[in-house]
N, C-alpha and C. Protein backbone atom coordinates (compact mmCIF):
# COMPACT_ATOMS: atom_id res chain seq x y z
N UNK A 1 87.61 -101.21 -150.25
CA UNK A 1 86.85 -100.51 -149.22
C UNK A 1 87.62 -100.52 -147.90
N UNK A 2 87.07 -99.49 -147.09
CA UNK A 2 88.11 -99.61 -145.90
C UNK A 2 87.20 -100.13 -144.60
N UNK A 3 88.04 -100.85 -143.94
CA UNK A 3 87.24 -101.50 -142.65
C UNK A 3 86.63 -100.63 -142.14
N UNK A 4 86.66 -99.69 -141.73
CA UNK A 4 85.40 -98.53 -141.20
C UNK A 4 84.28 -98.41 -141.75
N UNK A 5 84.48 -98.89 -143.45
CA UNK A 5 83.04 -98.79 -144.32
C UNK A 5 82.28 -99.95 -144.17
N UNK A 6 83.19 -100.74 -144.11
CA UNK A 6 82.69 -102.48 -144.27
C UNK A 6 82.14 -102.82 -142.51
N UNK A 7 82.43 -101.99 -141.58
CA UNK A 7 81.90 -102.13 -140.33
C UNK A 7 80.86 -101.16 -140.25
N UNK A 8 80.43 -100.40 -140.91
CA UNK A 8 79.14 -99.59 -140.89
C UNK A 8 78.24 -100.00 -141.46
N UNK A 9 78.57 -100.93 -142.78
CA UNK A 9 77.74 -101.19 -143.30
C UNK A 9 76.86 -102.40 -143.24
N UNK A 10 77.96 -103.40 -142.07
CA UNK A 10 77.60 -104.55 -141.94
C UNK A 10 76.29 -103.76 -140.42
N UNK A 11 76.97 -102.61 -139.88
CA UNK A 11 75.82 -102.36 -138.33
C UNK A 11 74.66 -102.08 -139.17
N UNK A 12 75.00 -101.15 -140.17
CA UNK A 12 73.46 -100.51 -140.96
C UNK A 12 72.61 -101.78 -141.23
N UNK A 13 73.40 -102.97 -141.43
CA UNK A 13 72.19 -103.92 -142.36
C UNK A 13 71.70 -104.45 -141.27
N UNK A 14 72.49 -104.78 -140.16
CA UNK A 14 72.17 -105.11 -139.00
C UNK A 14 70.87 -104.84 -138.31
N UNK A 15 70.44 -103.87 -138.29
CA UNK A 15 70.02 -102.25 -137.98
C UNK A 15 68.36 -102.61 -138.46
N UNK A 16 68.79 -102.51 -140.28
CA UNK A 16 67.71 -102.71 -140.85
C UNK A 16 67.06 -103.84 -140.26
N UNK A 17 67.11 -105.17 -140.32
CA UNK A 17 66.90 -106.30 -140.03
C UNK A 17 66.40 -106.17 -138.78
N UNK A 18 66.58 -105.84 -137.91
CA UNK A 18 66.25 -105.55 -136.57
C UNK A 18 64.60 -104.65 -136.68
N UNK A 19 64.26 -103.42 -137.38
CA UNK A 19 63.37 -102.97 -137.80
C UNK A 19 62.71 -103.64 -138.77
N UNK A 20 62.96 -103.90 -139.46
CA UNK A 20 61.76 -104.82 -140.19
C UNK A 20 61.20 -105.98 -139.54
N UNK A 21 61.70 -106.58 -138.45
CA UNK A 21 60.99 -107.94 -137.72
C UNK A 21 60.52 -107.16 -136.82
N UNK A 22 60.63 -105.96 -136.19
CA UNK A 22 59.88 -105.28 -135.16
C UNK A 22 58.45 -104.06 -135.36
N UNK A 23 57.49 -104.86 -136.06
CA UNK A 23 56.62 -103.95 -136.46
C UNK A 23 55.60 -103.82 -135.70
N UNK A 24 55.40 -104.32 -134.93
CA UNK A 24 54.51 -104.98 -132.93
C UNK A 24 53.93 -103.38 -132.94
N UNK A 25 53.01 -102.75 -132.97
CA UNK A 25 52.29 -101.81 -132.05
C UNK A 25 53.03 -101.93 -130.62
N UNK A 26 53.49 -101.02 -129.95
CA UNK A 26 53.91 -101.34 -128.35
C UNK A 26 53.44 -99.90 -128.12
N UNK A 27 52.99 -99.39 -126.47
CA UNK A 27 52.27 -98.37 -125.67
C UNK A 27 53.62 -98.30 -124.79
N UNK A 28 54.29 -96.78 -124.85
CA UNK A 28 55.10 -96.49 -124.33
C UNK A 28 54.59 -95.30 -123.00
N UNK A 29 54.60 -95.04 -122.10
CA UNK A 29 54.34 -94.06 -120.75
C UNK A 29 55.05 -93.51 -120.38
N UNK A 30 55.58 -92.29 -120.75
CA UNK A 30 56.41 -91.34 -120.07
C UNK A 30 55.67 -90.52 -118.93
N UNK A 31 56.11 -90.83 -118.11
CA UNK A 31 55.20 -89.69 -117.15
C UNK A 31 53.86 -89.75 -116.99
N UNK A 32 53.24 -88.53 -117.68
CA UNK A 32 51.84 -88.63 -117.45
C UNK A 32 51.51 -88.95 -118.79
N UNK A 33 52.17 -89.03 -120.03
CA UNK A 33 51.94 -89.51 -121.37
C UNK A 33 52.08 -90.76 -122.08
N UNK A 34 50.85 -90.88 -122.83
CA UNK A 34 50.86 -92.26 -123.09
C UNK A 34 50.60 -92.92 -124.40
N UNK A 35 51.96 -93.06 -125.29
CA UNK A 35 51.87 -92.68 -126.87
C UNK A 35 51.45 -94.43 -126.95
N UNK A 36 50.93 -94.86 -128.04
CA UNK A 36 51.21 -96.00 -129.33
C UNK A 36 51.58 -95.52 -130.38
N UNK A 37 52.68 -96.80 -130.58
CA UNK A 37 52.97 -96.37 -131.95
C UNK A 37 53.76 -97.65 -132.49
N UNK A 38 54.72 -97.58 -133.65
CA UNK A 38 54.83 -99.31 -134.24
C UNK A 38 56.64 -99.03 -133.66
N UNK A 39 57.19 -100.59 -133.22
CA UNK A 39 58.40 -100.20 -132.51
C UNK A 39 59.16 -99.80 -134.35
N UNK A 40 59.35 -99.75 -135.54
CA UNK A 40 59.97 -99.48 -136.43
C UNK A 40 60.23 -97.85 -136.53
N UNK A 41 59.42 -97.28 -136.00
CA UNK A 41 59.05 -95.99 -135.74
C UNK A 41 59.90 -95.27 -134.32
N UNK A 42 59.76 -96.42 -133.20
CA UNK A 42 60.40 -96.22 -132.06
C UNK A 42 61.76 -96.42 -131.84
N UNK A 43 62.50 -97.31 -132.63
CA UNK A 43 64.16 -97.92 -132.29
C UNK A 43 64.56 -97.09 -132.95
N UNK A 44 64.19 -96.37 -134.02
CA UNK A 44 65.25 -95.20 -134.88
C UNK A 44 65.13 -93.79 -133.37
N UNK A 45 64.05 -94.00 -133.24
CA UNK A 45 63.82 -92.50 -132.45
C UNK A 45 64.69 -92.61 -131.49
N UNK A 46 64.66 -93.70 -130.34
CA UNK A 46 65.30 -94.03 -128.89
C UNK A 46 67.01 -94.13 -129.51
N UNK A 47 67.01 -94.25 -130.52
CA UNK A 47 68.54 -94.45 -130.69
C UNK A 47 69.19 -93.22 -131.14
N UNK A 48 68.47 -92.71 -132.34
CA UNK A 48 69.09 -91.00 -132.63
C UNK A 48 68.83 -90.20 -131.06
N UNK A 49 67.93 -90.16 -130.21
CA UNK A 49 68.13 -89.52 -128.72
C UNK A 49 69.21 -90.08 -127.89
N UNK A 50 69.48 -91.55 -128.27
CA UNK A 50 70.91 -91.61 -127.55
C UNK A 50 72.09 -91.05 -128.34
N UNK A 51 71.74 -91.04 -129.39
CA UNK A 51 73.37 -90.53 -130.27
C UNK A 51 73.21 -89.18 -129.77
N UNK A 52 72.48 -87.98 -129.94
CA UNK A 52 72.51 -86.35 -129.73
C UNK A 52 73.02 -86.88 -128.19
N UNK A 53 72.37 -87.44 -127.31
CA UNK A 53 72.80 -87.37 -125.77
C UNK A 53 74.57 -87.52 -125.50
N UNK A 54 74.61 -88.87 -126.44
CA UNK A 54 76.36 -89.31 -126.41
C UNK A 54 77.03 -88.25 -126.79
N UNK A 55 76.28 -87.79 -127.78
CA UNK A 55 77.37 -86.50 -128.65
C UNK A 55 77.69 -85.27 -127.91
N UNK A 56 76.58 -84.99 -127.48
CA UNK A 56 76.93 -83.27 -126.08
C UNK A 56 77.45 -83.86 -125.17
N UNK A 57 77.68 -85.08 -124.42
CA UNK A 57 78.20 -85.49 -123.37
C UNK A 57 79.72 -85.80 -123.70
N UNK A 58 79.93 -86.00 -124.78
CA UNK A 58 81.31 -86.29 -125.46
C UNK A 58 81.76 -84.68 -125.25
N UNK A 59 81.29 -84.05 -126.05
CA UNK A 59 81.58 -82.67 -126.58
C UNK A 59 81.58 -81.56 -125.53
N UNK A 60 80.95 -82.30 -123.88
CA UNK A 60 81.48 -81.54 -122.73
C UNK A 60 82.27 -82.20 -122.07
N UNK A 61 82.85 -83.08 -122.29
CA UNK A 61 84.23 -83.45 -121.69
C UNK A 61 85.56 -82.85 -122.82
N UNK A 62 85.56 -83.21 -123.05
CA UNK A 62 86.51 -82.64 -124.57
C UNK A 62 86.34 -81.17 -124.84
C-alpha cells in the first residue's frame, strides 16, 4: 500500500471514532435560526462545508 493510502485511512478511522463518541443532541444558532440536531450528523456537515470552501478558494488562486 502506499503512504497516501495508509494516511487516509488511518484520518478516516480517526474520523469515525470521533463520530461515534459524539452523539450529544447540541442547539446550534445561526442568525435568526435555531436547529437541534445529534453532533454525528453535524461534524460530517461543518467539515464537507469546509472542504467545498477550501476547494473554490484553492481553485481561485490557482
Amino acid at each position: 500500500m502506499k503512504p497516501k493510502t495508509i494516511a487516509l485511512l488511518i484520518l478516516a478511522g480517526l474520523f469515525i471514532v470521533v463520530l461515534l463518541q459524539n452523539t450529544q443532541v447540541v442547539s446550534v444558532q445561526f442568525l435568526f435560526w435555531k436547529i437541534s440536531m445529534s453532533r454525528i450528523i453535524l461534524l460530517p456537515v461543518v467539515m464537507g462545508m469546509g472542504f467545498i470552501i477550501g476547494f473554490f478558494m484553492g481553485k481561485r488562486k490557482g
